[in-house]
Protein backbone atom coordinates (compact mmCIF):
# COMPACT_ATOMS: atom_id res chain seq x y z
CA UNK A 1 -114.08 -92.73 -44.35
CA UNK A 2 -117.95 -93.57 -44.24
CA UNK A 3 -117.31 -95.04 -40.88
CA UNK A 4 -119.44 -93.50 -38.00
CA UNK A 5 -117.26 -94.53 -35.03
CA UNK A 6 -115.55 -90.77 -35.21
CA UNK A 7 -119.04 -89.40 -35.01
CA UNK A 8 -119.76 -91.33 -31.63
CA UNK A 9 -116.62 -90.26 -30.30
CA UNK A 10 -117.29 -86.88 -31.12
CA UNK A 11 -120.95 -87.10 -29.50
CA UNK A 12 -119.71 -89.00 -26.39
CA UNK A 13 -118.17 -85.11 -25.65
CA UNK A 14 -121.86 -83.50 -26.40
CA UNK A 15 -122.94 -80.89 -24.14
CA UNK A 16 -126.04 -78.10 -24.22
CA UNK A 17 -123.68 -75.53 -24.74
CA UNK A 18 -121.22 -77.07 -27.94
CA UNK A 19 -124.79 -78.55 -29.55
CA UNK A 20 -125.47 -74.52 -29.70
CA UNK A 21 -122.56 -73.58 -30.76
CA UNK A 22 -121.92 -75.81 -33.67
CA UNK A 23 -125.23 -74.86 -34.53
CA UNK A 24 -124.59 -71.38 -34.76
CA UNK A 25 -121.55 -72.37 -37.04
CA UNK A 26 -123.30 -74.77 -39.28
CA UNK A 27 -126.01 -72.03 -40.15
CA UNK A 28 -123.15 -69.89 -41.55
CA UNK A 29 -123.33 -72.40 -44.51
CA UNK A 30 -126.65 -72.39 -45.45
CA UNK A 31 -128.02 -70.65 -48.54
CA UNK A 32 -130.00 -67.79 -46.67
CA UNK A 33 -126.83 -66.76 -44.77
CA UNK A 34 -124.65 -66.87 -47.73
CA UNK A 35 -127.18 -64.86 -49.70
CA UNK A 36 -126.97 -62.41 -47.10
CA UNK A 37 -123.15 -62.40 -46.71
CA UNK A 38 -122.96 -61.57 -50.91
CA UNK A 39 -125.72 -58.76 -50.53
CA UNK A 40 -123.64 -57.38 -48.18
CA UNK A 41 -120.30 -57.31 -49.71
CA UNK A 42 -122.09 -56.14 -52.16
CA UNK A 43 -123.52 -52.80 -50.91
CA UNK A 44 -121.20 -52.38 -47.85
CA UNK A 45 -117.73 -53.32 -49.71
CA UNK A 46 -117.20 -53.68 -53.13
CA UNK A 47 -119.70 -53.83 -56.15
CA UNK A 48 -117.22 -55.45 -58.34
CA UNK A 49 -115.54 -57.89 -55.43
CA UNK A 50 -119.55 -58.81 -54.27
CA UNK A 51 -120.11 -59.90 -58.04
CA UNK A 52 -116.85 -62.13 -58.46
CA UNK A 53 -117.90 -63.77 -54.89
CA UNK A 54 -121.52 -64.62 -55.75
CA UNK A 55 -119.91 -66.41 -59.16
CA UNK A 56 -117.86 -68.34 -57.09
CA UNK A 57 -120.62 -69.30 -54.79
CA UNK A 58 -122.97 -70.08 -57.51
CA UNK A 59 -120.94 -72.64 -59.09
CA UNK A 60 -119.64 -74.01 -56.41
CA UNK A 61 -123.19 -74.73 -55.09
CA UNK A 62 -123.91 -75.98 -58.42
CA UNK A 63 -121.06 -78.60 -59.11
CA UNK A 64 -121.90 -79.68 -55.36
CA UNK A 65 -125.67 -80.03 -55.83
CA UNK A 66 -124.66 -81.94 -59.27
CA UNK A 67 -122.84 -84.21 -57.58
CA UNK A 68 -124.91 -85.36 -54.44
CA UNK A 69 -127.46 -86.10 -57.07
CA UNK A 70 -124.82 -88.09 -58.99
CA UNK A 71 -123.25 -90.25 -56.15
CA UNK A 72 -126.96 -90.63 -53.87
CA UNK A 73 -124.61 -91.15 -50.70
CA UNK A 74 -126.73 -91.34 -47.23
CA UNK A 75 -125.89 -89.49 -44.30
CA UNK A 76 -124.21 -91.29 -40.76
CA UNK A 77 -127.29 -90.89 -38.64
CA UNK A 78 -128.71 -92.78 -40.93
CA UNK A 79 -126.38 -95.90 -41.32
CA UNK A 80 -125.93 -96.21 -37.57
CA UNK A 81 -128.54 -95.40 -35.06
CA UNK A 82 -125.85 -94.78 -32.29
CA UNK A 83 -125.27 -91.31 -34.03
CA UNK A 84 -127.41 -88.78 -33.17
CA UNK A 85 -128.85 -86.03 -35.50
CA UNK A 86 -128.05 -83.28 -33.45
CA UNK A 87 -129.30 -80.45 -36.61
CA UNK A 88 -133.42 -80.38 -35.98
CA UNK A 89 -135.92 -80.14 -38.71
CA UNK A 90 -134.63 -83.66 -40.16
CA UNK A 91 -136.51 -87.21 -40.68
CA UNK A 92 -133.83 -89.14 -38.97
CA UNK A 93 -135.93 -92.19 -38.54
CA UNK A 94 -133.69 -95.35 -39.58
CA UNK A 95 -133.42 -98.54 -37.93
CA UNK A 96 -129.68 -99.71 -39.44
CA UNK A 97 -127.14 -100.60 -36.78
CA UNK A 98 -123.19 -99.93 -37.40
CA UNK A 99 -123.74 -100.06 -40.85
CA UNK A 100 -121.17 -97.31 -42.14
CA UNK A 101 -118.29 -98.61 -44.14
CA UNK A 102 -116.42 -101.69 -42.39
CA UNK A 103 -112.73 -100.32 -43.66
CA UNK A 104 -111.32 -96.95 -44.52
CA UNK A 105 -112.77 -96.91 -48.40
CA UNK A 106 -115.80 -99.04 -47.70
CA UNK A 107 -119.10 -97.64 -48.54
CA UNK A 108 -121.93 -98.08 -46.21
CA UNK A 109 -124.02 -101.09 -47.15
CA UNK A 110 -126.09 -101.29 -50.10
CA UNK A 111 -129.10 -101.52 -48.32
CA UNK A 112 -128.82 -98.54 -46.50
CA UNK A 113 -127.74 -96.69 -49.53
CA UNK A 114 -130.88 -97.97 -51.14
CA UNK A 115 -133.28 -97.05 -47.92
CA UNK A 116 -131.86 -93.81 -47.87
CA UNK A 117 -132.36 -93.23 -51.78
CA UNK A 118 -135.64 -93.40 -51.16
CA UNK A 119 -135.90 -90.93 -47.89
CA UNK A 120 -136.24 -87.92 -50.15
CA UNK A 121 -133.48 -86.46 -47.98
CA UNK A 122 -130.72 -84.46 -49.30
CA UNK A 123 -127.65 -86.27 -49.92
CA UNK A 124 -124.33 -86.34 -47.93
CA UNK A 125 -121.41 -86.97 -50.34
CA UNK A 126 -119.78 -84.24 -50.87
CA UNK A 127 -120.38 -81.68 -47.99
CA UNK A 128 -122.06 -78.80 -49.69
CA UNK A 129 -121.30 -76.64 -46.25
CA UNK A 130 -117.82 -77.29 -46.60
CA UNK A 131 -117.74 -76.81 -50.63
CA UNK A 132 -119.79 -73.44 -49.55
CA UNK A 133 -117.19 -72.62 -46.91
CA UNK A 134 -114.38 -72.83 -49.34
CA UNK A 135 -116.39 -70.65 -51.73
CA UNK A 136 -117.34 -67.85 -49.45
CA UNK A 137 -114.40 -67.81 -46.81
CA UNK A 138 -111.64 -68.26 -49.07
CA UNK A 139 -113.41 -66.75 -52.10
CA UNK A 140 -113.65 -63.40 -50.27
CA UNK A 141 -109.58 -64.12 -49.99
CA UNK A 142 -109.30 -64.60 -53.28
CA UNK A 143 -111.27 -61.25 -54.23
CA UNK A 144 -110.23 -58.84 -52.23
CA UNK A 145 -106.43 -60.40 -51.58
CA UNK A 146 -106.00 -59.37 -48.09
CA UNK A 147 -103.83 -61.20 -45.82
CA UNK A 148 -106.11 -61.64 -42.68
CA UNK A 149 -108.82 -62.95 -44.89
CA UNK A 150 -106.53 -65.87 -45.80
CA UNK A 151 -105.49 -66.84 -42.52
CA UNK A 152 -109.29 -65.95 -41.37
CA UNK A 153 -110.46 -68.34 -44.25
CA UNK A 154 -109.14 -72.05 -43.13
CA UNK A 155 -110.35 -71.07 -39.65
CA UNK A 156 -113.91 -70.86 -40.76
CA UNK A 157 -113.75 -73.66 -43.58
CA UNK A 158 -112.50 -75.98 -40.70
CA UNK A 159 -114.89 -74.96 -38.19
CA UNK A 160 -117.85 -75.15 -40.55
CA UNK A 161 -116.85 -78.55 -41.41
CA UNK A 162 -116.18 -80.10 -37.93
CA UNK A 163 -119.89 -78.85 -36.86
CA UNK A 164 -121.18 -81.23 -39.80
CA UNK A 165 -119.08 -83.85 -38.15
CA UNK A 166 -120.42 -83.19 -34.68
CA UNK A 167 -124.14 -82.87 -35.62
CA UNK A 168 -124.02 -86.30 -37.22
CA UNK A 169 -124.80 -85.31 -40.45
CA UNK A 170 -121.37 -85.79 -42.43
CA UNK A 171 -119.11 -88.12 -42.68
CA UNK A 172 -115.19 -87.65 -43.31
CA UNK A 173 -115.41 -89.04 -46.31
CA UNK A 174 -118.29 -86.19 -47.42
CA UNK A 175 -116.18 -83.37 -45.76
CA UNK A 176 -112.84 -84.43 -47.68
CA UNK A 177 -115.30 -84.64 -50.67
CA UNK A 178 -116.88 -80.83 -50.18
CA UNK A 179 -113.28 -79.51 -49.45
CA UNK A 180 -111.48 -81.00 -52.85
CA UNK A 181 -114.74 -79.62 -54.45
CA UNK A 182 -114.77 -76.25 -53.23
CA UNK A 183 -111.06 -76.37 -53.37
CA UNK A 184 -110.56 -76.97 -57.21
CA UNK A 185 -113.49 -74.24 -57.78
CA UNK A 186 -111.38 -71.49 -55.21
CA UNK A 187 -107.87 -72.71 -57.54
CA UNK A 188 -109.93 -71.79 -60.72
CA UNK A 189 -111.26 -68.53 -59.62
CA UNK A 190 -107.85 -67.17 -58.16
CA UNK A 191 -105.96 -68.51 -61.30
CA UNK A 192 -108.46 -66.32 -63.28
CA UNK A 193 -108.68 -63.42 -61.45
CA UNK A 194 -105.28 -62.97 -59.90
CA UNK A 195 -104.70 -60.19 -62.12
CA UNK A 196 -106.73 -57.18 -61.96
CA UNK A 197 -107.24 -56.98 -65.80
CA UNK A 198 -108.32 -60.54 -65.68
CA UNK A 199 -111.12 -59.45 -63.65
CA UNK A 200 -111.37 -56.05 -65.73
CA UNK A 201 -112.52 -58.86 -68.52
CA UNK A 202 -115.94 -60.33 -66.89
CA UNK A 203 -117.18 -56.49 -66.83
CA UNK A 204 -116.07 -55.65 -70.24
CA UNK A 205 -117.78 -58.49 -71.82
CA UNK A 206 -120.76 -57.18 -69.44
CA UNK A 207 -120.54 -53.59 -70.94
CA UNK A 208 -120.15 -54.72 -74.30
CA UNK A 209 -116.38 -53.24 -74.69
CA UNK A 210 -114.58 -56.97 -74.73
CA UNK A 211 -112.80 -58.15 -77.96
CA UNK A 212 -112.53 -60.23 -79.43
CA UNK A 213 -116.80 -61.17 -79.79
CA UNK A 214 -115.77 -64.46 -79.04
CA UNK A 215 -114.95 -63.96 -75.93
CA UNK A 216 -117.33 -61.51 -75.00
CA UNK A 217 -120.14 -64.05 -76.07
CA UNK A 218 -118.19 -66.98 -73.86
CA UNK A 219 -118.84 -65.18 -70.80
CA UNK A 220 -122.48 -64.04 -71.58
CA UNK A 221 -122.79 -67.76 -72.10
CA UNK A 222 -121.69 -68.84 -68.80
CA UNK A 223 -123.55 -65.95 -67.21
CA UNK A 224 -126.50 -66.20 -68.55
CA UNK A 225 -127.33 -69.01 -71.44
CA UNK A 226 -125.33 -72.12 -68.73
CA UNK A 227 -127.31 -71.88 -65.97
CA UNK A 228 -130.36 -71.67 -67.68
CA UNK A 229 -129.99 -74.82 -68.99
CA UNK A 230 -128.74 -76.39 -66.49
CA UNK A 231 -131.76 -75.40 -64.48
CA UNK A 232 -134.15 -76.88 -67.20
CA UNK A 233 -132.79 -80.18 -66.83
CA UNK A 234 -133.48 -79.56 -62.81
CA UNK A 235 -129.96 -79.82 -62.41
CA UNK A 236 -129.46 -77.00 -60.23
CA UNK A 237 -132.41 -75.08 -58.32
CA UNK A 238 -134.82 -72.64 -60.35
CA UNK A 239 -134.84 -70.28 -57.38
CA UNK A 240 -131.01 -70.11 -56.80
CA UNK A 241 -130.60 -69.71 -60.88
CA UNK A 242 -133.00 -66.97 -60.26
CA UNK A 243 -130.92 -65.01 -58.16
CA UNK A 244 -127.80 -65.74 -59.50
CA UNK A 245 -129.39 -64.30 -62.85
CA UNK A 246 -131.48 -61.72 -61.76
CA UNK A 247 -127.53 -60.45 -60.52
CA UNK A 248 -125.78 -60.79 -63.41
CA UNK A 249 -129.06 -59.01 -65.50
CA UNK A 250 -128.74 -56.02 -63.20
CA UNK A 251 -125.04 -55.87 -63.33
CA UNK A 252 -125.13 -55.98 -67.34
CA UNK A 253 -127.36 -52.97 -67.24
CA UNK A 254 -125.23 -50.81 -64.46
CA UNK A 255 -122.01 -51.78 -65.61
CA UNK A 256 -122.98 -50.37 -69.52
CA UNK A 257 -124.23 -47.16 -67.46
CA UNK A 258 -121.43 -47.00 -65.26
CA UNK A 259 -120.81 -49.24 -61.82
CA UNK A 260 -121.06 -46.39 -59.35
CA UNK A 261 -118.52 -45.30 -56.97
CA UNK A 262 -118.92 -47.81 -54.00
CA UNK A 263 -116.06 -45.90 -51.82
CA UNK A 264 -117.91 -44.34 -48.40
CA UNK A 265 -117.83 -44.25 -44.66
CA UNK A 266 -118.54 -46.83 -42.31
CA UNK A 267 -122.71 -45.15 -41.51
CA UNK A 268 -122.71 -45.06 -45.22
CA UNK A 269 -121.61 -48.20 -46.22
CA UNK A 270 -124.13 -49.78 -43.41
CA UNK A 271 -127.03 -47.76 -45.16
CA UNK A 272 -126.48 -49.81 -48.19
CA UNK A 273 -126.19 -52.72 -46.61
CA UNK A 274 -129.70 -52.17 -44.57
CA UNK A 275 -131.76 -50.29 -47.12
CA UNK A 276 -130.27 -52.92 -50.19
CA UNK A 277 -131.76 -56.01 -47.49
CA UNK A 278 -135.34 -54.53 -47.30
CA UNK A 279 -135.50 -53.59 -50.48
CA UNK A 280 -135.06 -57.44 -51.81
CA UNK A 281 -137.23 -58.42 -48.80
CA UNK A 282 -139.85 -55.93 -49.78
CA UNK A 283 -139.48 -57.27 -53.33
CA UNK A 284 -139.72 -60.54 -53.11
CA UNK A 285 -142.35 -61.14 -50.51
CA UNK A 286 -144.50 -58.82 -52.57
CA UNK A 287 -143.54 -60.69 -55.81
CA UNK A 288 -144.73 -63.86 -54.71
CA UNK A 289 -147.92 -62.85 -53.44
CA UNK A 290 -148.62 -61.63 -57.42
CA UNK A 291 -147.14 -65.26 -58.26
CA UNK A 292 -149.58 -66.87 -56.36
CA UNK A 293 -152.77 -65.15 -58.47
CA UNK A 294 -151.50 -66.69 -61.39
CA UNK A 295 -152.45 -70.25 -61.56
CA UNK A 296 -149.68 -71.31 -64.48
CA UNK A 297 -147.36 -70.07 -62.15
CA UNK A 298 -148.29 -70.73 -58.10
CA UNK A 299 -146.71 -73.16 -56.93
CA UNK A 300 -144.42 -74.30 -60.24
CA UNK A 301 -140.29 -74.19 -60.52
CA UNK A 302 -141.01 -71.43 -63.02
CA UNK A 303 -142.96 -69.38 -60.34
CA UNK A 304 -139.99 -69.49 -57.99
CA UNK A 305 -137.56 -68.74 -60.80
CA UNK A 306 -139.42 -65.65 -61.74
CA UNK A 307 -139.44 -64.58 -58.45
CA UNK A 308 -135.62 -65.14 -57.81
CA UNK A 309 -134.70 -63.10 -61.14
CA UNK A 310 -137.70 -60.11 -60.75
CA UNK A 311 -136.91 -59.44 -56.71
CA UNK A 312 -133.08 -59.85 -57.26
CA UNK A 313 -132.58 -57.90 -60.61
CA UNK A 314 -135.05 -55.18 -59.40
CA UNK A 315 -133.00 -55.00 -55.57
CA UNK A 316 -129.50 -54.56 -57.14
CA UNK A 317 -130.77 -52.02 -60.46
CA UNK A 318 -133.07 -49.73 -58.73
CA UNK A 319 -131.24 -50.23 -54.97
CA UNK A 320 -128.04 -48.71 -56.71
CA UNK A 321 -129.95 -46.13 -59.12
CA UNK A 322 -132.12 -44.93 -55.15
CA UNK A 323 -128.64 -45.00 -53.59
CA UNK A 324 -127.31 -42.86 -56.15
CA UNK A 325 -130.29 -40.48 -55.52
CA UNK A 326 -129.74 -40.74 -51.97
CA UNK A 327 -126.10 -39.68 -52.23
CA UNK A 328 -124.73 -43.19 -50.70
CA UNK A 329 -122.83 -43.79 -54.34
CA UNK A 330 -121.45 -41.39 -56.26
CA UNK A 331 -122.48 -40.57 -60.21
CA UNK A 332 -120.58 -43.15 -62.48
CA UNK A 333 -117.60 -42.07 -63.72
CA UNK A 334 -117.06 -41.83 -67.69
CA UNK A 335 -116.49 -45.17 -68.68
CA UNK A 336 -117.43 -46.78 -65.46
């Protein structure tokens, strides 16, 4: 499965045209895209669904992250210069020839695990686009439980994976790798929110209403107290725990106010979705320009961090309080 002979086969069929289009499919997994696809699930469809996603997507970015640090696996281009790189912006220089794995569970050779190592490029085992495709394609499945999205959902996960294949930058072995990953983390999350007072449960404890304490403190733990320190033992990025903080911060306030009303029509729900992406652009840009005249801060992880919690918190808390003003939510119900 670390064999590069199906990536030669697969580039002996390489045209202009598919090298495009498998590049437009492998940028649906990146990080920016996904970011985008949460904020707008978010403000266009569902406060509530758009929060359950971006947990899902968080973790499984962070187990996956966890363990191509863990495992140091190169990529094929890399083991065998017959495969090309087709993804640009990469350092794809490497002088191994066929030297993938010889049989079906053979690693690639040491040495070009060790070359690789010390590359400085990211890691291939497991796939984090195909953990990420499980987590946002069948995650939206899994939160708002509609048919089409589950047959929609292997469809994307398979045709996000077979670009990495394609492109030369996976091999089967780190595609079957992503999939079980982002698999088991999709299993968990339906198993715990299947039922809608399941789900009811992560904004109680955000509100403060959840009983017993326990409980409630369990999930402020895993919101908030987790990946914090998993981020100070640079286990998972400062600037993605940033957002995925500066979220659940903003969430803990509006849910104890009262989640607003997220129903609307199509030019309304759009609205959101527009006004809710400048905002956090306006934010953040702006945010790191102030970073950058502090010298303790310009330039270190802590820097980016603040940035990722200030512009995110700041685009969901005062993006829903504006739309609220704007009449593109509705007042909070008692009780929210």
């Amino acid at each position: 499965m670390f064999q590069t002979g199906l990536h030669i086969a697969l580039q002996s069929l390489a045209s202009d045209w598919l090298t495009w289009l498998m590049l437009q499919v492998t940028a649906l997994g990146y990080h920016e895209i996904i970011i985008l696809i949460v904020v707008a699930v978010v403000f266009g469809l569902g406060l509530r669904q758009g929060f359950l996603l971006f947990q899902i997507v968080f973790w499984t970015s962070t187990l996956s992250g966890m363990a191509k640090q863990y495992f140091g696996l190169p990529r094929p281009f890399f083991a065998a210069s017959r495969v090309a790189c087709l993804e640009p912006s990469w350092n794809t220089s490497g002088s191994f020839l066929a030297r993938g794995g010889r049989g079906c569970l053979d690693l690639p050779a040491r040495e070009v695990i060790d070359a690789f190592r010390l590359k400085r490029i990211s890691f291939g085992f497991p796939s984090g686009h195909t953990s990420s495709a499980f987590a946002v394609w069948g995650g939206l499945a899994v939160v708002f439980r509609r048919r089409w999205l589950a047959w929609l959902a292997p469809l994307m996960i398979a045709l996000i994976a077979f670009s990495r294949l394609y492109l030369g930058v996976h091999f089967l072995a780190d595609i079957l790798g992503g999939a079980l990953l982002g698999g088991l983390v999709l299993l968990a999350a339906w198993l715990l929110w299947r039922r809608d007072g399941r789900r009811a449960e992560i904004f109680a404890a955000l509100a403060g209403t959840l009983s017993p304490r326990l409980r409630r403190a369990a999930y402020l733990c895993f919101l908030f107290g987790l990946p914090l320190l998993l981020a100070a033992f640079s286990l998972v990025s400062m600037t993605f725990t940033g957002l995925y903080m500066g979220m659940n911060a903003a969430y803990l306030l509006l849910t104890r106010k009262g989640l607003p009303d997220d129903a609307g029509s199509l030019p309304v729900r759009l609205a959101r979705v527009l006004l809710g992406g400048v905002i956090f652009s306006l934010l953040a840009n702006g945010l790191r320009r102030l970073v950058v005249l502090v010298p303790a801060l310009a330039g270190a992880p802590w820097g980016r961090f603040l940035v990722a919690v200030l512009s995110t918190f700041l685009s969901f808390w005062l993006g829903m309080e504006l739309f609220v003003r704007l009449g593109l939510y509705r007042r909070p119900a008692a009780g929210g």
